[in-house]
C-alpha atoms as a PDB file:
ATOM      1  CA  UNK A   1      -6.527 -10.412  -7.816  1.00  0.00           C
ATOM      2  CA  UNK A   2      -5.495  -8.357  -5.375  1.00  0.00           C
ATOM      3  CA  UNK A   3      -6.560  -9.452  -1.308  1.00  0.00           C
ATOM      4  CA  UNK A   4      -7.750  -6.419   0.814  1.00  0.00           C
ATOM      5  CA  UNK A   5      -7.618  -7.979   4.904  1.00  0.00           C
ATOM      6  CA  UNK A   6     -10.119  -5.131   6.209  1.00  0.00           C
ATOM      7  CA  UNK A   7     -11.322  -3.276   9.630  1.00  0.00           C
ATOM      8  CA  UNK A   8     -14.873  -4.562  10.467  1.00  0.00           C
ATOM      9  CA  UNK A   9     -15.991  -0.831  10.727  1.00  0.00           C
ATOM     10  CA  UNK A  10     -14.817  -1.067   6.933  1.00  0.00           C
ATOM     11  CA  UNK A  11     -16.867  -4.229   6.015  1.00  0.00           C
ATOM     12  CA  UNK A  12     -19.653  -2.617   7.334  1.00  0.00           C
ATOM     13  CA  UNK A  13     -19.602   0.391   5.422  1.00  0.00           C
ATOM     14  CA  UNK A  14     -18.125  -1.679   2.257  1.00  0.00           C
ATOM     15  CA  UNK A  15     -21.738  -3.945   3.020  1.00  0.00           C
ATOM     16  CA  UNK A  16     -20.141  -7.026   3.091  1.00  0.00           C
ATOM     17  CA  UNK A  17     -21.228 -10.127   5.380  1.00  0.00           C
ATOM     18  CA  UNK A  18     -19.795 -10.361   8.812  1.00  0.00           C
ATOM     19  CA  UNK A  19     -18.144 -13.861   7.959  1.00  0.00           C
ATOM     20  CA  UNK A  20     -16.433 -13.759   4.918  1.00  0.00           C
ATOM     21  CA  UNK A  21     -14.978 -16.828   3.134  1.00  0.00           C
ATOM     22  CA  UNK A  22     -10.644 -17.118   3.543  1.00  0.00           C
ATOM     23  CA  UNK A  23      -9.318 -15.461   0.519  1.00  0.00           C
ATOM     24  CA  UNK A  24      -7.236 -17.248  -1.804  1.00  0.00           C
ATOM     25  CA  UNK A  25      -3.696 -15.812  -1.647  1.00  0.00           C
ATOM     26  CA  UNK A  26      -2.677 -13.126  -3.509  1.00  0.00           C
ATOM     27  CA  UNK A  27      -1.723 -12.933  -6.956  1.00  0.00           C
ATOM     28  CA  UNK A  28      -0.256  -9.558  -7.026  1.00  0.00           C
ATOM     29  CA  UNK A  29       3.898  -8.518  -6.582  1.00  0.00           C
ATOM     30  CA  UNK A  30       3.297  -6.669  -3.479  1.00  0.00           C
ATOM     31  CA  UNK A  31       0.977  -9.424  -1.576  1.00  0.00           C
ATOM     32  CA  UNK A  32      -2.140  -8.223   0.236  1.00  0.00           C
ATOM     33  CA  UNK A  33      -3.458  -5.095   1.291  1.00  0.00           C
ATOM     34  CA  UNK A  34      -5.007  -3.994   5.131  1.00  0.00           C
ATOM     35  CA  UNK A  35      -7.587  -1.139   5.213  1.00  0.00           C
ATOM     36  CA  UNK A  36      -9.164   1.097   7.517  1.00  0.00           C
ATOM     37  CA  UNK A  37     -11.901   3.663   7.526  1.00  0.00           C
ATOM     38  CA  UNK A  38     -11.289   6.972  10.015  1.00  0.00           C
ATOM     39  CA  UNK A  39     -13.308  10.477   9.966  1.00  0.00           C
ATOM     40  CA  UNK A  40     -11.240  14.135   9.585  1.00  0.00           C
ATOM     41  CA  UNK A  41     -13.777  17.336   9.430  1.00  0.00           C
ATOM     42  CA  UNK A  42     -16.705  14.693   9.140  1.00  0.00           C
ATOM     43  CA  UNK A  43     -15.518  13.148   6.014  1.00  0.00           C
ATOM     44  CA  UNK A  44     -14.698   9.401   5.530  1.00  0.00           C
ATOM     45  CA  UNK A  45     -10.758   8.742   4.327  1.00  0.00           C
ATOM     46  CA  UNK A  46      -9.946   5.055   3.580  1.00  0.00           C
ATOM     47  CA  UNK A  47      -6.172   4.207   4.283  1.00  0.00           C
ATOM     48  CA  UNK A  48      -4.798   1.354   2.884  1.00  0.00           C
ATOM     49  CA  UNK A  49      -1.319  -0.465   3.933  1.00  0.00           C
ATOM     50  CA  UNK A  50       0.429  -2.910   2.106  1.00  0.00           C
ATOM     51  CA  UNK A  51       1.859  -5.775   4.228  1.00  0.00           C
ATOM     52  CA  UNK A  52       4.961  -6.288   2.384  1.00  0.00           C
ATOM     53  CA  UNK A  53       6.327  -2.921   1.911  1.00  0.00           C
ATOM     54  CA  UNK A  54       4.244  -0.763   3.983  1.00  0.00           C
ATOM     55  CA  UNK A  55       2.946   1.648   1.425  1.00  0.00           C
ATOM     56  CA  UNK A  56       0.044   3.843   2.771  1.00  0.00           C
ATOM     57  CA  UNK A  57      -2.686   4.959   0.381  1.00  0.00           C
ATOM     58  CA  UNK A  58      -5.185   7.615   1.581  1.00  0.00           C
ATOM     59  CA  UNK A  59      -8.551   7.791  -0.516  1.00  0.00           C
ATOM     60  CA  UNK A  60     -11.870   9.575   0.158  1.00  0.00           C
ATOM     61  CA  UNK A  61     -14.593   6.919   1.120  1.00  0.00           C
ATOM     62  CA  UNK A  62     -17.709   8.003   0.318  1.00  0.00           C
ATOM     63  CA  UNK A  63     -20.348   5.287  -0.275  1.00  0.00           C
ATOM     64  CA  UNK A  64     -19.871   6.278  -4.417  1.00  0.00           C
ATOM     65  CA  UNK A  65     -16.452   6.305  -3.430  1.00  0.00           C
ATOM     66  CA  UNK A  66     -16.318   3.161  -2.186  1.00  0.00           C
ATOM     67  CA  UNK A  67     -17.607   1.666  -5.132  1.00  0.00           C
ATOM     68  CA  UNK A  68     -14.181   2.936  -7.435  1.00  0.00           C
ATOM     69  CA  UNK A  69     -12.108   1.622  -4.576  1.00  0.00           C
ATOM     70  CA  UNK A  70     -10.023  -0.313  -5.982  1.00  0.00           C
ATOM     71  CA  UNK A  71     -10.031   2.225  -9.429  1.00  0.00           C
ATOM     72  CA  UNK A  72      -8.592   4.677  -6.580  1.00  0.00           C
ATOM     73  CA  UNK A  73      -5.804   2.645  -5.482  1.00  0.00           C
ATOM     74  CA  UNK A  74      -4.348   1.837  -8.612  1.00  0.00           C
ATOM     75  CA  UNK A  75      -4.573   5.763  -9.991  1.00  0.00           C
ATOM     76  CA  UNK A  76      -3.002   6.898  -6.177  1.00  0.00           C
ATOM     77  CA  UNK A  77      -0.383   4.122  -6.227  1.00  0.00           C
ATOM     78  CA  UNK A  78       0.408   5.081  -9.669  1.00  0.00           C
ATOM     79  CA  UNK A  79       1.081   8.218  -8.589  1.00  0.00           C
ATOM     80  CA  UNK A  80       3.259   7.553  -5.732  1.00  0.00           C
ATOM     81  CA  UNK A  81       5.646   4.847  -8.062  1.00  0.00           C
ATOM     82  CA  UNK A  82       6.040   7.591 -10.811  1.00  0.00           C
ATOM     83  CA  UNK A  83       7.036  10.211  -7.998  1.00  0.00           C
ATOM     84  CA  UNK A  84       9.422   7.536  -6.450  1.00  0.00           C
ATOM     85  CA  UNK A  85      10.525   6.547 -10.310  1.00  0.00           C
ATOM     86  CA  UNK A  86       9.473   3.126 -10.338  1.00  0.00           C
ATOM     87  CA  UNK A  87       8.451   1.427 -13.427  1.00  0.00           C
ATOM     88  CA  UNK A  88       8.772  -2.288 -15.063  1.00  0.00           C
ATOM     89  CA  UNK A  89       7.082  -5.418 -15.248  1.00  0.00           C
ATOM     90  CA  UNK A  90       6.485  -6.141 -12.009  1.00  0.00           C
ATOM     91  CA  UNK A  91       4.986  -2.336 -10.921  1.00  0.00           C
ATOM     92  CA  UNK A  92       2.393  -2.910 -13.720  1.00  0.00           C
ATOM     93  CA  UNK A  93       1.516  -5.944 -12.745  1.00  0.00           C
ATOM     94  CA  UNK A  94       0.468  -4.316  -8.890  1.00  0.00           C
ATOM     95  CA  UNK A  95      -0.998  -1.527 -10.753  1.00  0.00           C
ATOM     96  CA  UNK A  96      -3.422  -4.385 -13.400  1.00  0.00           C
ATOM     97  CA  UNK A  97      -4.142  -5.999 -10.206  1.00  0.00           C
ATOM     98  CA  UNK A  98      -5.593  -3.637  -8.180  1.00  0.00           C
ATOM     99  CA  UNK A  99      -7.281  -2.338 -11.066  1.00  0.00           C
ATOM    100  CA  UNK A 100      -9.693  -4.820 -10.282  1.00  0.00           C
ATOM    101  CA  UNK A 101     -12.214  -5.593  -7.519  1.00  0.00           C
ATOM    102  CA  UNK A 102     -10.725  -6.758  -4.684  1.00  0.00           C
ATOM    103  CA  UNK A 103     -11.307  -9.937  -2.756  1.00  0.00           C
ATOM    104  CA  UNK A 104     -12.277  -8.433   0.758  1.00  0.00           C
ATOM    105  CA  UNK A 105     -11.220 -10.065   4.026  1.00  0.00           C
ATOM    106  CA  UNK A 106     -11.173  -9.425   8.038  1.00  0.00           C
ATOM    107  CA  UNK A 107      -8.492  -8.469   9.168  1.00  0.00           C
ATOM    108  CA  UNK A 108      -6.981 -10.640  11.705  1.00  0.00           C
ATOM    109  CA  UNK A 109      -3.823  -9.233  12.482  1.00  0.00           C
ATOM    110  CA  UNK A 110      -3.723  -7.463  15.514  1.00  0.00           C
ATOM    111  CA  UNK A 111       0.031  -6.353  14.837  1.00  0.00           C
ATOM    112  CA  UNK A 112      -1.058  -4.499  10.871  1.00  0.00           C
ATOM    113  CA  UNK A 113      -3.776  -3.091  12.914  1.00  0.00           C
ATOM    114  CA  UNK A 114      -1.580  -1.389  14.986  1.00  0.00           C
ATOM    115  CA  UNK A 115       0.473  -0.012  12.416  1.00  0.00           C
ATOM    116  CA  UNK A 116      -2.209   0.945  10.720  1.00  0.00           C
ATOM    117  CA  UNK A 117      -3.446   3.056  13.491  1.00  0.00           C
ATOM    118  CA  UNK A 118       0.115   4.437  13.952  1.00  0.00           C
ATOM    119  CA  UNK A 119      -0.332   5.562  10.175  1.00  0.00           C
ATOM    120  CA  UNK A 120      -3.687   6.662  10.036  1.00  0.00           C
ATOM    121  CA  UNK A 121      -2.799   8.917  13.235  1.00  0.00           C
ATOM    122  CA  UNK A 122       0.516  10.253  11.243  1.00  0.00           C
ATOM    123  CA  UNK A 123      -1.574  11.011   7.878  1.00  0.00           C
ATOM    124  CA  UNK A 124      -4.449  13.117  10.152  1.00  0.00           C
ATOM    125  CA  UNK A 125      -1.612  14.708  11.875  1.00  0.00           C
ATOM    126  CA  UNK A 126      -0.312  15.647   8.029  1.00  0.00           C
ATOM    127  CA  UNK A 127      -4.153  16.950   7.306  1.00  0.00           C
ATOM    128  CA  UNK A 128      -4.965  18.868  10.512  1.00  0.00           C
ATOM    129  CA  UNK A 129      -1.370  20.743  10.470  1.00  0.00           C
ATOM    130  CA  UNK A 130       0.126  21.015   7.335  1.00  0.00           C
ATOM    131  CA  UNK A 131      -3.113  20.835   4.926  1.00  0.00           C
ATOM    132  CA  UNK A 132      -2.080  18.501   2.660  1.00  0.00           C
ATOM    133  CA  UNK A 133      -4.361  16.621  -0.073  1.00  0.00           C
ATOM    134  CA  UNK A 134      -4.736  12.666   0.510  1.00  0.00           C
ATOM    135  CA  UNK A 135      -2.355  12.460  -2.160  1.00  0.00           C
ATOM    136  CA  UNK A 136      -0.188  14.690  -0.673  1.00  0.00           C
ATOM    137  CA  UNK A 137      -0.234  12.448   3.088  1.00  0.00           C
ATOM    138  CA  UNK A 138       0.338   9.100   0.938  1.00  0.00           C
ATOM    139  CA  UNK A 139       3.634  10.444  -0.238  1.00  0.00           C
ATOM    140  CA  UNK A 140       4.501  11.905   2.431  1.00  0.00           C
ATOM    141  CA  UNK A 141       4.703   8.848   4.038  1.00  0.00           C
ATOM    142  CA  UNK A 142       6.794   7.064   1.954  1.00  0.00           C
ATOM    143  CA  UNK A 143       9.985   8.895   3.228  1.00  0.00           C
ATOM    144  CA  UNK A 144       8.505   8.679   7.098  1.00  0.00           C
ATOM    145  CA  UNK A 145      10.725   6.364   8.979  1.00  0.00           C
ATOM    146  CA  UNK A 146       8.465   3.126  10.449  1.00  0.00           C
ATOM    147  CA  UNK A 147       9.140  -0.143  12.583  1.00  0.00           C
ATOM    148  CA  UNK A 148       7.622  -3.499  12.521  1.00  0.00           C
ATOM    149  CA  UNK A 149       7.947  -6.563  14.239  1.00  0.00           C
ATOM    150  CA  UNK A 150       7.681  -8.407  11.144  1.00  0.00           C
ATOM    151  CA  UNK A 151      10.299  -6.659   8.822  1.00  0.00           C
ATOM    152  CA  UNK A 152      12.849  -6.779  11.165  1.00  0.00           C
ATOM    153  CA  UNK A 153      14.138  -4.704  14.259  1.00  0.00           C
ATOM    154  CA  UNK A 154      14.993  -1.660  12.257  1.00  0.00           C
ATOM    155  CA  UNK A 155      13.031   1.531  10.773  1.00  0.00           C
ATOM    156  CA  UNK A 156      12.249   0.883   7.523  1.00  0.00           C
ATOM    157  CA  UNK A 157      11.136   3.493   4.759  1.00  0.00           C
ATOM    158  CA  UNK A 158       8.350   2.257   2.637  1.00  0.00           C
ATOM    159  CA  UNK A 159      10.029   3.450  -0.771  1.00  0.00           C
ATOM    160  CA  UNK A 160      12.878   1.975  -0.451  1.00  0.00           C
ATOM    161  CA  UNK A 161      10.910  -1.599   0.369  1.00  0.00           C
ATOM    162  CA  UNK A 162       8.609  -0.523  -2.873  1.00  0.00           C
ATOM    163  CA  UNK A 163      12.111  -0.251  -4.537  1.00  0.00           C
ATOM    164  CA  UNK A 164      13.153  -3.698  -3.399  1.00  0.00           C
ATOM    165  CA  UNK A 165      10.029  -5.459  -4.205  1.00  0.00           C
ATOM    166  CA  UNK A 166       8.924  -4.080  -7.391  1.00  0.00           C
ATOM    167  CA  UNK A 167      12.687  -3.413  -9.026  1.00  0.00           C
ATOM    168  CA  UNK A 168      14.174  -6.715  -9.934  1.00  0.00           C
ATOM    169  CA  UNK A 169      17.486  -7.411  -9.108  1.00  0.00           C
ATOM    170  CA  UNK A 170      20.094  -6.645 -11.725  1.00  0.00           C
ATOM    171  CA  UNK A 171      22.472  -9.551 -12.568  1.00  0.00           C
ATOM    172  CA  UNK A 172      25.950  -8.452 -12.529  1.00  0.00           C
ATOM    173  CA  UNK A 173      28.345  -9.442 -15.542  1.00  0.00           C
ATOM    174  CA  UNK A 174      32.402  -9.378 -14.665  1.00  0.00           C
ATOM    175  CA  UNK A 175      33.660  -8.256 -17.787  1.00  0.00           C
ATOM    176  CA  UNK A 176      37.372  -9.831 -18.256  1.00  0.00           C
ATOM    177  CA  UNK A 177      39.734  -7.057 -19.312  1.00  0.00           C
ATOM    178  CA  UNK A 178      41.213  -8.315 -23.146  1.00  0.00           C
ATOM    179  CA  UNK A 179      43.683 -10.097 -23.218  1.00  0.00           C
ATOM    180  CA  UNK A 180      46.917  -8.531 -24.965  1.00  0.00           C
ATOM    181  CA  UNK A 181      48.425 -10.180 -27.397  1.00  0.00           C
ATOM    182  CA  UNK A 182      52.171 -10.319 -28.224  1.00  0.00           C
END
């Protein structure tokens, strides 16, 4: 189960009630997601952020859209962890999850909504000049450098946090050279 914490313009459109039960926490590697709904050339985009690593996914939203939402997120993601060459246990388990409906939320956190303007304005910025496809914007932003307050006082790039979070850590043997006998 996969929590999506989203804008109330998004609720809205999504039809969900204005108060909305608190979600029970996430059961997915990457933790929850934030979305937001925006207009380009009068048609709807849906950009989603994920907390932990700062992944931004880019889907058309539609109202028939809307309905494969979550469908969308898993095929984009996908995508994006095949580009960056990220497989294993723990990137199919993120992918199963969001394969299914999420639990939807408001979003209460003023500082993800920030960032997630900060995106959304960097991702137009990729449609109006360079014509990209959503697809195109998502990865795009994995290698764009980004700050927040949360993660730390440095830029951070949002593949190499995928990397981190979805790549277990190796255990390292020390292999004792043989010993020579006399």
């Amino acid at each position: 189960m996969t929590v999506l914490h989203c804008s109330q313009k998004l609720l809205k459109r999504l039809r969900q009630p204005a108060t909305l039960p608190e979600p029970p926490a996430a059961g997915n590697p990457l933790g929850p997601w934030h979305a937001d709904i925006d207009f380009i050339d009068r048609s709807p985009f849906v950009v989603l952020i994920n907390a932990a690593t700062g992944t931004s996914l880019v889907l058309p939203a539609r109202a028939a859209d809307l309905k494969q939402l979550h469908a969308m997120s898993a095929e984009q993601l996908g995508g994006l962890l095949e580009a960056c060459g990220i497989d294993g246990p723990l990137a199919q388990a993120e992918l199963d999850a969001l394969a299914h409906p999420f639990v939807f939320s408001r979003n209460s956190n003023r500082s993800m909504a920030a960032s997630m303007n900060q995106r959304k304005y960097e991702i137009w910025t990729q449609f109006a000049y360079h014509r990209l496809t959503a697809f195109e914007a998502a990865l795009r932003t994995l290698e764009t450098p980004f700050r927040r307050k949360d993660l730390g006082p440095d830029y951070h790039f949002a593949a190499e946090l995928l990397r981190r979070h979805l790549r277990p850590a190796a255990k390292i043997l020390a292999f004792l050279p043989p010993q020579s006998r006399h």
